[in-house]
PDB file of N, CA and C in Angstrom:
ATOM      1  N   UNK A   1     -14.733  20.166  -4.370  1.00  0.00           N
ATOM      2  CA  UNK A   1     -14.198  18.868  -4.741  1.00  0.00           C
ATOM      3  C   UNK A   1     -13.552  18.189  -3.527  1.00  0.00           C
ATOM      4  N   UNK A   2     -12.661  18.879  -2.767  1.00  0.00           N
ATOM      5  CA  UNK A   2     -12.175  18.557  -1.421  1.00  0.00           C
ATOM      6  C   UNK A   2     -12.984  17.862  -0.393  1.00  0.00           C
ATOM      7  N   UNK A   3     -14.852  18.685  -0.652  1.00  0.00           N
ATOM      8  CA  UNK A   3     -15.458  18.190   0.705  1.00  0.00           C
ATOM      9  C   UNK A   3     -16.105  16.832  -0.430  1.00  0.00           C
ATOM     10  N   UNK A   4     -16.216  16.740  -1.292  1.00  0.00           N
ATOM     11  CA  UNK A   4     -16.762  15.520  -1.796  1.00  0.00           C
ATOM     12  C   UNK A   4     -15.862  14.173  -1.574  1.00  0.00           C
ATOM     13  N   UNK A   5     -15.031  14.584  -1.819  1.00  0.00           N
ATOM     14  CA  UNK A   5     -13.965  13.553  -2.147  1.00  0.00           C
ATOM     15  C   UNK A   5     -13.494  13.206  -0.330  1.00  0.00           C
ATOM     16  N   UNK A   6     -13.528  14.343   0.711  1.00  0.00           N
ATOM     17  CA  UNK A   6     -13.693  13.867   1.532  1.00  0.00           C
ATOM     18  C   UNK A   6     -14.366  13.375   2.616  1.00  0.00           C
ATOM     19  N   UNK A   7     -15.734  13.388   2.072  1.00  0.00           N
ATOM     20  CA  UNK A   7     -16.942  12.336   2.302  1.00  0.00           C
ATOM     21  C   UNK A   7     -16.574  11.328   1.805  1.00  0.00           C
ATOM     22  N   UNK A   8     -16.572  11.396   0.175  1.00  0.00           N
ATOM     23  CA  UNK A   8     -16.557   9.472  -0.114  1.00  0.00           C
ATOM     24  C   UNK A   8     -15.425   8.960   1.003  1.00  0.00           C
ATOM     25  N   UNK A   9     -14.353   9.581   1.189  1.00  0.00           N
ATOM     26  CA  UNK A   9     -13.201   8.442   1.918  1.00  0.00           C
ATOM     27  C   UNK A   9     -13.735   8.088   3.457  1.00  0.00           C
ATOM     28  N   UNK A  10     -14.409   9.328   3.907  1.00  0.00           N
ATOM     29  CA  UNK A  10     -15.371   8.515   5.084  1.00  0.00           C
ATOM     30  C   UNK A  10     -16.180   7.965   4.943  1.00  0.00           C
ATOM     31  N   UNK A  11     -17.004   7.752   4.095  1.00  0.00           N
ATOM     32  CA  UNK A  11     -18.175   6.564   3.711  1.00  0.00           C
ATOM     33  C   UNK A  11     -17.446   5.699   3.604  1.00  0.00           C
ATOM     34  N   UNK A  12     -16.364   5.561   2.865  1.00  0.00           N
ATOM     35  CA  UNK A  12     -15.954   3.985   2.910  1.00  0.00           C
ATOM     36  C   UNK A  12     -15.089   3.625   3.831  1.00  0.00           C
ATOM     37  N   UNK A  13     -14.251   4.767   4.365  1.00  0.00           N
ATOM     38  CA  UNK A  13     -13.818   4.294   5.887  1.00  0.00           C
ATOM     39  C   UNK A  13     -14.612   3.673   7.142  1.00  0.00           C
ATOM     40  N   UNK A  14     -16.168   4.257   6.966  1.00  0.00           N
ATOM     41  CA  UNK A  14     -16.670   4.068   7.914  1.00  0.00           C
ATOM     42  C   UNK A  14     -17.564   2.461   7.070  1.00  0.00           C
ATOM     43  N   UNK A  15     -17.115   2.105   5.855  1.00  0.00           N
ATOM     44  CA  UNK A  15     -17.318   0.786   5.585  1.00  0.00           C
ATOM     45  C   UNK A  15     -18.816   1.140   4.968  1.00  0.00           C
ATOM     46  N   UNK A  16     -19.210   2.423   4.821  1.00  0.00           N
ATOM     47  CA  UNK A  16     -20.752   2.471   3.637  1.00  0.00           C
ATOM     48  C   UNK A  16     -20.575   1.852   2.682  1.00  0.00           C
ATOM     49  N   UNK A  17     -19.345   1.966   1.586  1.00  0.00           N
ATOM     50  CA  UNK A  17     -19.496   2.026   0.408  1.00  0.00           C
ATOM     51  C   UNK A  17     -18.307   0.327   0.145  1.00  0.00           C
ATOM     52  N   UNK A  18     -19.504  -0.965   0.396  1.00  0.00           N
ATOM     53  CA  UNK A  18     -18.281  -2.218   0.175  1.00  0.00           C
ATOM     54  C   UNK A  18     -18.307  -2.344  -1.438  1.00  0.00           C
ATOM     55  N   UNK A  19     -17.337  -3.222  -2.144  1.00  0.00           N
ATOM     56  CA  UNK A  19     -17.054  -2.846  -3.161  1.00  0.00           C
ATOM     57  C   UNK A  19     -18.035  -3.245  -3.930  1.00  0.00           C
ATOM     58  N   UNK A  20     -18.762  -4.318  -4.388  1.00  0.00           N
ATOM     59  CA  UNK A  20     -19.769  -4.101  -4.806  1.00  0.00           C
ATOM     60  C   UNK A  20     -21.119  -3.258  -4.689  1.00  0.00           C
ATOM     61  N   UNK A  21     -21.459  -2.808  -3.227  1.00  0.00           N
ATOM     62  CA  UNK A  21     -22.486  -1.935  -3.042  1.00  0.00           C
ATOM     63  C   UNK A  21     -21.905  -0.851  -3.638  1.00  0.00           C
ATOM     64  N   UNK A  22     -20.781  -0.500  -3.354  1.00  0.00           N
ATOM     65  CA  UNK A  22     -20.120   0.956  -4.395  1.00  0.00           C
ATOM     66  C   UNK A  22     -20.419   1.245  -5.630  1.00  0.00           C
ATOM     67  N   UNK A  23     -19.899   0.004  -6.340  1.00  0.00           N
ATOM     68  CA  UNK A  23     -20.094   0.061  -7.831  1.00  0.00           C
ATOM     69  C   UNK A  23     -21.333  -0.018  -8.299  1.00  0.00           C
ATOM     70  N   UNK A  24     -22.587  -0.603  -7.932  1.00  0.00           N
ATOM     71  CA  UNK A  24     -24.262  -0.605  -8.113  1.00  0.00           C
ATOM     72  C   UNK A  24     -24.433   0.834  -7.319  1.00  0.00           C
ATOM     73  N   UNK A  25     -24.109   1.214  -6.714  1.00  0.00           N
ATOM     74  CA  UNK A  25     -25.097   2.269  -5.855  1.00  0.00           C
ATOM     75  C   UNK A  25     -24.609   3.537  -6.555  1.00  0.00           C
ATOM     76  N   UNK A  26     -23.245   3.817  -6.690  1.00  0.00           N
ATOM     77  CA  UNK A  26     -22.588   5.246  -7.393  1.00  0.00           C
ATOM     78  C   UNK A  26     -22.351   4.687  -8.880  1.00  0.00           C
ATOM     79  N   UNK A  27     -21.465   3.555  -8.773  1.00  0.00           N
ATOM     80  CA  UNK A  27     -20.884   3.225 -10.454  1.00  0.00           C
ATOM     81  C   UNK A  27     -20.253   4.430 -10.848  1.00  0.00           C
ATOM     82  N   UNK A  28     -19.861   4.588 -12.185  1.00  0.00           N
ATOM     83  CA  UNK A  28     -19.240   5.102 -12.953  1.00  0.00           C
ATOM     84  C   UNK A  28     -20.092   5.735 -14.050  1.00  0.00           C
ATOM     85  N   UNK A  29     -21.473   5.530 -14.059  1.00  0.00           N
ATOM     86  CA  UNK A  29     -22.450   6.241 -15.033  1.00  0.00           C
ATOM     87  C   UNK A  29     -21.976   7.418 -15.197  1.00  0.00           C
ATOM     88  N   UNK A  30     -21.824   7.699 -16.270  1.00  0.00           N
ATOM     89  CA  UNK A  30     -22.412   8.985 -16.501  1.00  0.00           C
ATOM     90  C   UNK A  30     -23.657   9.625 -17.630  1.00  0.00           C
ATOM     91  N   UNK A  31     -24.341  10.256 -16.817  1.00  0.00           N
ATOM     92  CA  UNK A  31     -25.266  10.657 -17.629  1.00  0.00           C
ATOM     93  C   UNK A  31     -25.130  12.072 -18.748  1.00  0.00           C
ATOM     94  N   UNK A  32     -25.232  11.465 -19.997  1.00  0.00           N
ATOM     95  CA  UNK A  32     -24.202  12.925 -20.671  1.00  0.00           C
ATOM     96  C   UNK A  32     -25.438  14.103 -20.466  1.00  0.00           C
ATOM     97  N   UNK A  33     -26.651  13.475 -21.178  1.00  0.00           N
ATOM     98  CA  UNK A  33     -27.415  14.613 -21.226  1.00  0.00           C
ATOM     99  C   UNK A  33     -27.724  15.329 -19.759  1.00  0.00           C
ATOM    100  N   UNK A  34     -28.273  14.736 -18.686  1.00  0.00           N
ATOM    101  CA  UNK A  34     -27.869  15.198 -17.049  1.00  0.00           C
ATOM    102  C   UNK A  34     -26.729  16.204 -17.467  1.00  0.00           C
ATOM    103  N   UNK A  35     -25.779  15.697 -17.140  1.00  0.00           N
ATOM    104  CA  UNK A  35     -24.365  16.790 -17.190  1.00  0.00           C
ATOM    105  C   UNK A  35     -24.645  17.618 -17.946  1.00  0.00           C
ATOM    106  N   UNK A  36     -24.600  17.459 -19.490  1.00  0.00           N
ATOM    107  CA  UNK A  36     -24.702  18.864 -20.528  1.00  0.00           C
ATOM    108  C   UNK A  36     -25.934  19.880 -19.924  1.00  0.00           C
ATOM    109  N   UNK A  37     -27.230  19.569 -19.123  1.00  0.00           N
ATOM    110  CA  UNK A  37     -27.944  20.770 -18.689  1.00  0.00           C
ATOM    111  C   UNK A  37     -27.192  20.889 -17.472  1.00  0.00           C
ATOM    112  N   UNK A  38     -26.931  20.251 -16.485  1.00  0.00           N
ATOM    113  CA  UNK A  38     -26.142  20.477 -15.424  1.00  0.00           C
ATOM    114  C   UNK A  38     -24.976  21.712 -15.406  1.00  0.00           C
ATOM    115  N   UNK A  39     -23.829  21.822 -16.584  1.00  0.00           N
ATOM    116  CA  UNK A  39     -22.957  22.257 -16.894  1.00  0.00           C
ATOM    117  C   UNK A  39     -23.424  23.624 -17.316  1.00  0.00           C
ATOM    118  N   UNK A  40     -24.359  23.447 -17.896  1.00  0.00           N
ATOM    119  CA  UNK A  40     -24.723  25.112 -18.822  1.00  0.00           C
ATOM    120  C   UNK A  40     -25.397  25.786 -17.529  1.00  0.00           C
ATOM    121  N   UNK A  41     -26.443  25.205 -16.764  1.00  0.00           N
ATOM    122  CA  UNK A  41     -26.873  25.862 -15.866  1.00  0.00           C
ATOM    123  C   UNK A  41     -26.456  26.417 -14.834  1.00  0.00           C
ATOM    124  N   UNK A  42     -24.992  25.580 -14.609  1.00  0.00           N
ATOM    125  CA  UNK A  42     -23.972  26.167 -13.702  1.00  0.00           C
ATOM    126  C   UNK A  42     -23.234  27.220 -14.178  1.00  0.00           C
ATOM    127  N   UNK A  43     -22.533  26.898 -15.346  1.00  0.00           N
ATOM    128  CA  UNK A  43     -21.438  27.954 -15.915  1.00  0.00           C
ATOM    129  C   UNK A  43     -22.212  28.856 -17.144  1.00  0.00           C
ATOM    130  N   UNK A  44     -23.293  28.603 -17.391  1.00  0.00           N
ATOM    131  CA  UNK A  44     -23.636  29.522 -18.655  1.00  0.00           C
ATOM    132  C   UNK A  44     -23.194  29.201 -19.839  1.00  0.00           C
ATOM    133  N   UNK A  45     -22.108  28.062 -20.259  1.00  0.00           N
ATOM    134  CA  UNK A  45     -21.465  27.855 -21.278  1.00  0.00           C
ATOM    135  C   UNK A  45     -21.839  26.001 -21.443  1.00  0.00           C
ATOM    136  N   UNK A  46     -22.158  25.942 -22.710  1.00  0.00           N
ATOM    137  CA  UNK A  46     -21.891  24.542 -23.226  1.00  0.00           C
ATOM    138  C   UNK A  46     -20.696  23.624 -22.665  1.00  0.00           C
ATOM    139  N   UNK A  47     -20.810  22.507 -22.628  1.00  0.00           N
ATOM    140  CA  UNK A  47     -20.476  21.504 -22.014  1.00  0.00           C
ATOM    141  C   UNK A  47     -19.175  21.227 -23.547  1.00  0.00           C
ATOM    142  N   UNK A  48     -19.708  21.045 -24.541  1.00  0.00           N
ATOM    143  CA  UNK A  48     -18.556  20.650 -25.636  1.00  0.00           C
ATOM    144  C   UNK A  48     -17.988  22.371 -25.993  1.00  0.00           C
ATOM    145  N   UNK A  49     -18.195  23.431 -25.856  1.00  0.00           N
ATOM    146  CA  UNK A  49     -17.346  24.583 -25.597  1.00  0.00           C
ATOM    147  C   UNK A  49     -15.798  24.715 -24.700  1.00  0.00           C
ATOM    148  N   UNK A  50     -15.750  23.613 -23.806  1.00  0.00           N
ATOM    149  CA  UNK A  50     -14.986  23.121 -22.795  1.00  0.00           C
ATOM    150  C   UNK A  50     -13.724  22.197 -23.117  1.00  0.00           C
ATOM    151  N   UNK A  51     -14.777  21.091 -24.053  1.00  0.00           N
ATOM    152  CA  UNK A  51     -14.178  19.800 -23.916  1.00  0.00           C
ATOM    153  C   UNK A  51     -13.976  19.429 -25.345  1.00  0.00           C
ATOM    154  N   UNK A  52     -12.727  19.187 -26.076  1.00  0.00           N
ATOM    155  CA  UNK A  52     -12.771  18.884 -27.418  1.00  0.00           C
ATOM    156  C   UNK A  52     -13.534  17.430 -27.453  1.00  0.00           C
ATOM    157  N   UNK A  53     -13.772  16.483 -26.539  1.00  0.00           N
ATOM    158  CA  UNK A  53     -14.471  15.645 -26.911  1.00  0.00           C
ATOM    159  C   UNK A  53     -15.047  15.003 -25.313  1.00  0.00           C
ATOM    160  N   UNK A  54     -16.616  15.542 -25.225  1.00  0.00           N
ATOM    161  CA  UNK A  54     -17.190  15.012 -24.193  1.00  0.00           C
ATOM    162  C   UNK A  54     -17.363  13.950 -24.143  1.00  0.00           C
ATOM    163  N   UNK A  55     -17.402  12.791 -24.647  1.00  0.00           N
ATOM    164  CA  UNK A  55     -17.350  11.522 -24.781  1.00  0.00           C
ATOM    165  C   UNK A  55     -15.885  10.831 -24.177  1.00  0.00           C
ATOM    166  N   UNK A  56     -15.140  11.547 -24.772  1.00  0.00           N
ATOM    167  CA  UNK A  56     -13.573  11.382 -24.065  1.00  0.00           C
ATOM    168  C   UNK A  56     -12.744  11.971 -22.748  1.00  0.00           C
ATOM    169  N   UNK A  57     -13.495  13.240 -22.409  1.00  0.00           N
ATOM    170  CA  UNK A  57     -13.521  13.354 -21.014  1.00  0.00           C
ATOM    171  C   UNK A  57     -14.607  12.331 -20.161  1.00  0.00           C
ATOM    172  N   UNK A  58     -15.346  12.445 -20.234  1.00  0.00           N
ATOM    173  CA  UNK A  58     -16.082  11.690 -19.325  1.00  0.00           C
ATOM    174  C   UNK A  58     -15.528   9.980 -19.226  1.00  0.00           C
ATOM    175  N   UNK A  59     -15.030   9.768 -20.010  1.00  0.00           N
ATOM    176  CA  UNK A  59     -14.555   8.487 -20.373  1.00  0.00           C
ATOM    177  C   UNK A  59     -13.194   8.475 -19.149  1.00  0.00           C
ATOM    178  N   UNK A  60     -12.547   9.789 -19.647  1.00  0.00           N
ATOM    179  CA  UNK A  60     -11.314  10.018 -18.838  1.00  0.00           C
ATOM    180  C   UNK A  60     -11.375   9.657 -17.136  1.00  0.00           C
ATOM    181  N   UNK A  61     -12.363  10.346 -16.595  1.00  0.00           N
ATOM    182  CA  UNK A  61     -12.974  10.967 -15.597  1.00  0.00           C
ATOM    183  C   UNK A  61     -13.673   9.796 -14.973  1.00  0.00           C
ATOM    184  N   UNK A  62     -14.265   8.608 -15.765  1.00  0.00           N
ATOM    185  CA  UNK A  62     -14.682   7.366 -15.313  1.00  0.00           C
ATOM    186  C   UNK A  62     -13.319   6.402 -14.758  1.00  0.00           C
ATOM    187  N   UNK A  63     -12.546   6.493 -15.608  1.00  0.00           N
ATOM    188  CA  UNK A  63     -10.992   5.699 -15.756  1.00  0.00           C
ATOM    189  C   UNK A  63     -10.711   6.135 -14.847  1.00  0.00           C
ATOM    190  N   UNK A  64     -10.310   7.598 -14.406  1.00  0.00           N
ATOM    191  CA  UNK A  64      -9.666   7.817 -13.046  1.00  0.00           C
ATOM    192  C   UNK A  64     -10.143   7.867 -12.180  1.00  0.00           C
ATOM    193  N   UNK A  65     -11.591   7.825 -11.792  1.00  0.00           N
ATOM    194  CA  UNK A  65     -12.109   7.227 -10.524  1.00  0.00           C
ATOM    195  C   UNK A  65     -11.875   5.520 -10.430  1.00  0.00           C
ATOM    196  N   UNK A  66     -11.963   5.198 -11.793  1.00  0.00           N
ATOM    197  CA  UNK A  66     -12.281   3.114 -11.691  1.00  0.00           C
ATOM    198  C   UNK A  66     -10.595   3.085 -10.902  1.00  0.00           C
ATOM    199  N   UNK A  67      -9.560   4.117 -10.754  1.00  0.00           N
ATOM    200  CA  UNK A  67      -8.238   3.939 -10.046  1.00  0.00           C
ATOM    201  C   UNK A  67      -8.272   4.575  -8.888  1.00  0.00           C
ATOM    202  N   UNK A  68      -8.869   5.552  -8.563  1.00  0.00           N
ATOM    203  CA  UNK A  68      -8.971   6.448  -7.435  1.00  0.00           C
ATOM    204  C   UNK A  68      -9.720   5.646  -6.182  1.00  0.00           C
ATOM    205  N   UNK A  69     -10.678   5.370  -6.339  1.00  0.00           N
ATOM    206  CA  UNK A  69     -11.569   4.381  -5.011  1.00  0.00           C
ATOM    207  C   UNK A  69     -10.708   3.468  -4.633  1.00  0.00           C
ATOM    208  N   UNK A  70     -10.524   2.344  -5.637  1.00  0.00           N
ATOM    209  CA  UNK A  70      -9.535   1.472  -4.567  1.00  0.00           C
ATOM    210  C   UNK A  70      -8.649   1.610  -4.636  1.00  0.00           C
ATOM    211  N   UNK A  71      -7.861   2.913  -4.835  1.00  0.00           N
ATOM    212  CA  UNK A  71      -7.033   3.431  -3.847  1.00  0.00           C
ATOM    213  C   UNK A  71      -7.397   3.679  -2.560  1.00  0.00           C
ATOM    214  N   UNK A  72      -8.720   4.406  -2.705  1.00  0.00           N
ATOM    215  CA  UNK A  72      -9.378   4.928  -1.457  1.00  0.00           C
ATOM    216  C   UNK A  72      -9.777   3.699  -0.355  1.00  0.00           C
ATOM    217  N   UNK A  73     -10.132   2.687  -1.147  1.00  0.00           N
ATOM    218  CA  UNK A  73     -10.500   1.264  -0.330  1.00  0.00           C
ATOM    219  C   UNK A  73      -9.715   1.069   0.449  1.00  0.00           C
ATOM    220  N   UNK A  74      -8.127   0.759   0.234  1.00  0.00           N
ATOM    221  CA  UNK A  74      -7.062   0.135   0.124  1.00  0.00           C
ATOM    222  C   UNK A  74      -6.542   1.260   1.738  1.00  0.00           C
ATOM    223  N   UNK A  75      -6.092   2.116   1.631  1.00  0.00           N
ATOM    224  CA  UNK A  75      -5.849   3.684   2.097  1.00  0.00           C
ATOM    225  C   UNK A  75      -7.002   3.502   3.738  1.00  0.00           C
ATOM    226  N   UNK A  76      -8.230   3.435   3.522  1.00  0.00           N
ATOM    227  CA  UNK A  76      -9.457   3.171   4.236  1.00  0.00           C
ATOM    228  C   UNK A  76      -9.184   2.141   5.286  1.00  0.00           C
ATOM    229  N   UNK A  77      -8.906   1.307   4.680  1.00  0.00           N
ATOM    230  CA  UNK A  77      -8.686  -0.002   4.823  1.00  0.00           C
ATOM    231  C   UNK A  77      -7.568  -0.396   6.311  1.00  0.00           C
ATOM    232  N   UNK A  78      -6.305   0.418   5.743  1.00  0.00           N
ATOM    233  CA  UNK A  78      -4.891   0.397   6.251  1.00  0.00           C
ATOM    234  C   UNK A  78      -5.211   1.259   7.448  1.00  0.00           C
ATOM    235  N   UNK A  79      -6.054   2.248   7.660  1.00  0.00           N
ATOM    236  CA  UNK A  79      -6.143   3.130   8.724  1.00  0.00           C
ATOM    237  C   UNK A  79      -7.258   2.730   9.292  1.00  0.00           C
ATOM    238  N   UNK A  80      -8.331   2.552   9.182  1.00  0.00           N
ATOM    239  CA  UNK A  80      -9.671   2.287  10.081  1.00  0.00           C
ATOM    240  C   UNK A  80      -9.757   0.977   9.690  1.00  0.00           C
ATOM    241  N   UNK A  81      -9.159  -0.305   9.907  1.00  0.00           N
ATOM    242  CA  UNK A  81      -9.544  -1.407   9.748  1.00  0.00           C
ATOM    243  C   UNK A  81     -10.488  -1.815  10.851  1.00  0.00           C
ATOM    244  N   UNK A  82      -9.937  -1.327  12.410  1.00  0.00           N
ATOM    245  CA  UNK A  82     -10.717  -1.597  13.359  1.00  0.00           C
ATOM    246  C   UNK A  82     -12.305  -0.933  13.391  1.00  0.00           C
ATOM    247  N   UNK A  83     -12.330   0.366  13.037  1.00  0.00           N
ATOM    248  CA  UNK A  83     -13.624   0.921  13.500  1.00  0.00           C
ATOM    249  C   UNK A  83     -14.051   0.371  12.229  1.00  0.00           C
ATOM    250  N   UNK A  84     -13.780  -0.369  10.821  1.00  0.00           N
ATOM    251  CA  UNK A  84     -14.820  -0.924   9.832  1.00  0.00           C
ATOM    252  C   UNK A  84     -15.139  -2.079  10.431  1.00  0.00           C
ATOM    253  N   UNK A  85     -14.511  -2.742  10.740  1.00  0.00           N
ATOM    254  CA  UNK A  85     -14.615  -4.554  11.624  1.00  0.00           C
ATOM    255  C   UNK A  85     -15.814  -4.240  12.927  1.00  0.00           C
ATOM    256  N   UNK A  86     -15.657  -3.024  13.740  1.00  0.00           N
ATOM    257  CA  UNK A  86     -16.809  -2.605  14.396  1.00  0.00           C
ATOM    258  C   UNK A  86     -17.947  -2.565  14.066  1.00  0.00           C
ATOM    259  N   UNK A  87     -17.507  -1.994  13.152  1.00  0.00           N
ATOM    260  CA  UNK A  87     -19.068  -1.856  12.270  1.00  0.00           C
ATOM    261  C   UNK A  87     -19.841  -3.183  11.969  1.00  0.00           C
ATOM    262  N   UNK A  88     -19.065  -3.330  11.294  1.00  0.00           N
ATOM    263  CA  UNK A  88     -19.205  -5.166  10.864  1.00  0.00           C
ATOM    264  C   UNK A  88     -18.273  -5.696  10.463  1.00  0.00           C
ATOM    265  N   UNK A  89     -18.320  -6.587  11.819  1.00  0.00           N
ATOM    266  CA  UNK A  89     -17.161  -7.535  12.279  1.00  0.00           C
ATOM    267  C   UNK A  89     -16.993  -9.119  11.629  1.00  0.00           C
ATOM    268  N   UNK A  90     -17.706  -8.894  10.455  1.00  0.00           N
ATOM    269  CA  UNK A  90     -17.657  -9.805   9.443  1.00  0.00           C
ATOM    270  C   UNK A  90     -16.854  -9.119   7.929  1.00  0.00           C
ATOM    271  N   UNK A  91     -16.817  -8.119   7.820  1.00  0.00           N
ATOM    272  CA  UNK A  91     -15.723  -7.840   6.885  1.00  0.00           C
ATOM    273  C   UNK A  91     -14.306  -7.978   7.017  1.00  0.00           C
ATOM    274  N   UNK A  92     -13.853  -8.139   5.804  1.00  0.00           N
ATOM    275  CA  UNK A  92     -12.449  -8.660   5.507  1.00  0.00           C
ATOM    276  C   UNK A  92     -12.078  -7.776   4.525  1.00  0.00           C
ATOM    277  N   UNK A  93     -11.053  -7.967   4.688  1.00  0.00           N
ATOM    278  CA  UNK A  93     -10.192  -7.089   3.187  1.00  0.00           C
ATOM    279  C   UNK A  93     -10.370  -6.940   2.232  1.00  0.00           C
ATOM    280  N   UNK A  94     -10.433  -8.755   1.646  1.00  0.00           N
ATOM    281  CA  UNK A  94     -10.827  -8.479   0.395  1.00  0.00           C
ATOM    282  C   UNK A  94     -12.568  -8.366   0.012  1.00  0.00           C
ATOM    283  N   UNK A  95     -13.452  -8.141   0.862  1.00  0.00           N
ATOM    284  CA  UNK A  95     -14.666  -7.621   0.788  1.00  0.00           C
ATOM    285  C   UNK A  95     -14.998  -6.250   0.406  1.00  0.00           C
ATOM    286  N   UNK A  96     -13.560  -5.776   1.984  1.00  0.00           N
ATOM    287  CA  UNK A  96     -14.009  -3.720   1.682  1.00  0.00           C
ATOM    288  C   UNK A  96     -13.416  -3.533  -0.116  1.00  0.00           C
ATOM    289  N   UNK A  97     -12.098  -3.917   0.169  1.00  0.00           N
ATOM    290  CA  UNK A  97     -11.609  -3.257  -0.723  1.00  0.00           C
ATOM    291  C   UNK A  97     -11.792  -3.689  -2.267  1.00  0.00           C
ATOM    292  N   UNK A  98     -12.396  -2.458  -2.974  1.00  0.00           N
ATOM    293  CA  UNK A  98     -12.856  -2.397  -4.249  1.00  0.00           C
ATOM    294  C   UNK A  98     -11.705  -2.250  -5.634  1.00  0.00           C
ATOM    295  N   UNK A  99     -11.832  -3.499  -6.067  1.00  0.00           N
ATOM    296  CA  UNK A  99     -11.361  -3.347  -7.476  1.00  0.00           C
ATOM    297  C   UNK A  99     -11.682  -4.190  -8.536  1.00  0.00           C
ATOM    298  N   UNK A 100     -11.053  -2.923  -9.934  1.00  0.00           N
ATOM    299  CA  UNK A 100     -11.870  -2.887 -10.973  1.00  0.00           C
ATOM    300  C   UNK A 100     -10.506  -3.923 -12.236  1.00  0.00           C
ATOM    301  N   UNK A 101     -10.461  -4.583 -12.607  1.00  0.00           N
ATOM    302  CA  UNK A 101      -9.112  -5.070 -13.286  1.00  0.00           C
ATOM    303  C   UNK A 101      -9.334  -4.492 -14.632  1.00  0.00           C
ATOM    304  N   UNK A 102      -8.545  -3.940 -15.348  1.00  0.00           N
ATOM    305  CA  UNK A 102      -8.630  -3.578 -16.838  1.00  0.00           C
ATOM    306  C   UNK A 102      -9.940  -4.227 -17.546  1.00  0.00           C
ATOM    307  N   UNK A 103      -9.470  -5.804 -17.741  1.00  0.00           N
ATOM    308  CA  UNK A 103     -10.361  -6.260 -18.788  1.00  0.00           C
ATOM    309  C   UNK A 103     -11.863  -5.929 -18.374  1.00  0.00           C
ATOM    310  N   UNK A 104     -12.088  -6.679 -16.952  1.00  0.00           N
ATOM    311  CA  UNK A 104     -13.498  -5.541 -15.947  1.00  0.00           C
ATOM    312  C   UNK A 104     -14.130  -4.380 -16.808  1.00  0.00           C
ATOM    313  N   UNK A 105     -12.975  -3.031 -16.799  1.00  0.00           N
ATOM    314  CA  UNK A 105     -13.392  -1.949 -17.039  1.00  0.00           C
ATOM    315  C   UNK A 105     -13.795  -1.922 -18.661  1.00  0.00           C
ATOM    316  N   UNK A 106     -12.831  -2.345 -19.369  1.00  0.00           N
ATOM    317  CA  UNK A 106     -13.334  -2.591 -20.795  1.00  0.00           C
ATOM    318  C   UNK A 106     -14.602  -3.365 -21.012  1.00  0.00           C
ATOM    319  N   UNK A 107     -14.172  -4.210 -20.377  1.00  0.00           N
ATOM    320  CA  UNK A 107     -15.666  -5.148 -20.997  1.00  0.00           C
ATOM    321  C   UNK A 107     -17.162  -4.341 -20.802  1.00  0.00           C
ATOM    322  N   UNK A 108     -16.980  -3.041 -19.855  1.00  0.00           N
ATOM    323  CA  UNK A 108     -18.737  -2.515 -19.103  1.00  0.00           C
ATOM    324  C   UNK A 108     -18.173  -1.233 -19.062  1.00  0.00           C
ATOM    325  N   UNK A 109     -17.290  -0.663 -19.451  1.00  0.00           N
ATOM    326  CA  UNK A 109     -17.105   0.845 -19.915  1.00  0.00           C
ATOM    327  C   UNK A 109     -16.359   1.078 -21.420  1.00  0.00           C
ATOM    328  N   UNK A 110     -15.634   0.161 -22.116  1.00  0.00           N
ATOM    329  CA  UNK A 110     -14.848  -0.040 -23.329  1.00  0.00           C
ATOM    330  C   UNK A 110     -14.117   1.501 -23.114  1.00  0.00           C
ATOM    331  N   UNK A 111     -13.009   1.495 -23.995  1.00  0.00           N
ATOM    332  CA  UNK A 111     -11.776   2.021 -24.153  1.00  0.00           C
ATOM    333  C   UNK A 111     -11.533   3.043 -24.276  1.00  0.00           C
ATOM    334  N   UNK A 112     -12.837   4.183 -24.024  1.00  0.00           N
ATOM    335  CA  UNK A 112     -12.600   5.719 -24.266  1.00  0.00           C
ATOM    336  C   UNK A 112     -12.307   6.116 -23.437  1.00  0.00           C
ATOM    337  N   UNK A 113     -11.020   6.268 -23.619  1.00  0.00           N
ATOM    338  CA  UNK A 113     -10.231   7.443 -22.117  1.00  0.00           C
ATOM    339  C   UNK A 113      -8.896   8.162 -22.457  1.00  0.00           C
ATOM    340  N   UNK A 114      -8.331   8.610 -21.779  1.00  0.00           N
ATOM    341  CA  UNK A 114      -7.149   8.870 -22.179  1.00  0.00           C
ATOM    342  C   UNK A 114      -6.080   9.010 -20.914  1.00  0.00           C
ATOM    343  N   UNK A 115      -5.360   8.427 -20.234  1.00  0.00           N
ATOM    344  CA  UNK A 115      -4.233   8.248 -19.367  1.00  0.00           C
ATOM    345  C   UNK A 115      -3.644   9.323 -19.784  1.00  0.00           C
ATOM    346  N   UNK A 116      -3.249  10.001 -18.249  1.00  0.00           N
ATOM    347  CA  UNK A 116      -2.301  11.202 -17.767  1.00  0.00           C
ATOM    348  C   UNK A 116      -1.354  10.989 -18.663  1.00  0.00           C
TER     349      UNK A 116
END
């Protein structure tokens, strides 16, 4: 999880992932049936054996990434502004940095989640 999570923050440090190319290219999909063979083939055990409601984790798990990236944008942003502007020296702030506003997330993911 460490080396994933610390790839994405160099992809978007290094300005791969602008906020719309982010959200079309990764998004927040999740594919249940993908995952449910994914999950068994990894662990040997069912996917709802795990989770009292896979619909509501994954929901969860969408919600806290739609907060986690632009954090990561934001974070990205504040430290490599120069080597992203290198890159392309036509980005701006509010270009890199990705965000999702509530009503956003409801309207194209609706309300299944559950906050820490």
């Amino acid at each position: 999880m460490k080396v994933e999570y610390g790839f994405d923050v160099d992809q978007i440090a290094k300005g791969h992932y602008a906020p719309k190319a982010y959200h079309d290219f990764i998004g927040f999909e999740v594919s249940k049936p993908v995952l449910e063979r994914a999950f068994a083939k990894t662990y040997s055990i069912d996917l709802s054996s795990v989770f009292f409601s896979v619909d509501l984790a994954i929901g969860s798990y969408r919600h806290a990434i739609s907060t986690v990236i632009p954090r990561m944008t934001k974070v990205a942003w504040h430290l490599k502004r120069d080597e992203i502007q290198h890159s392309d020296p036509s980005e701006t702030k509010d270009q890199f940095i990705y965000h999702v506003s509530n009503s956003e997330y409801q309207k194209e993911w609706g309300h299944i989640y559950e906050q820490p």
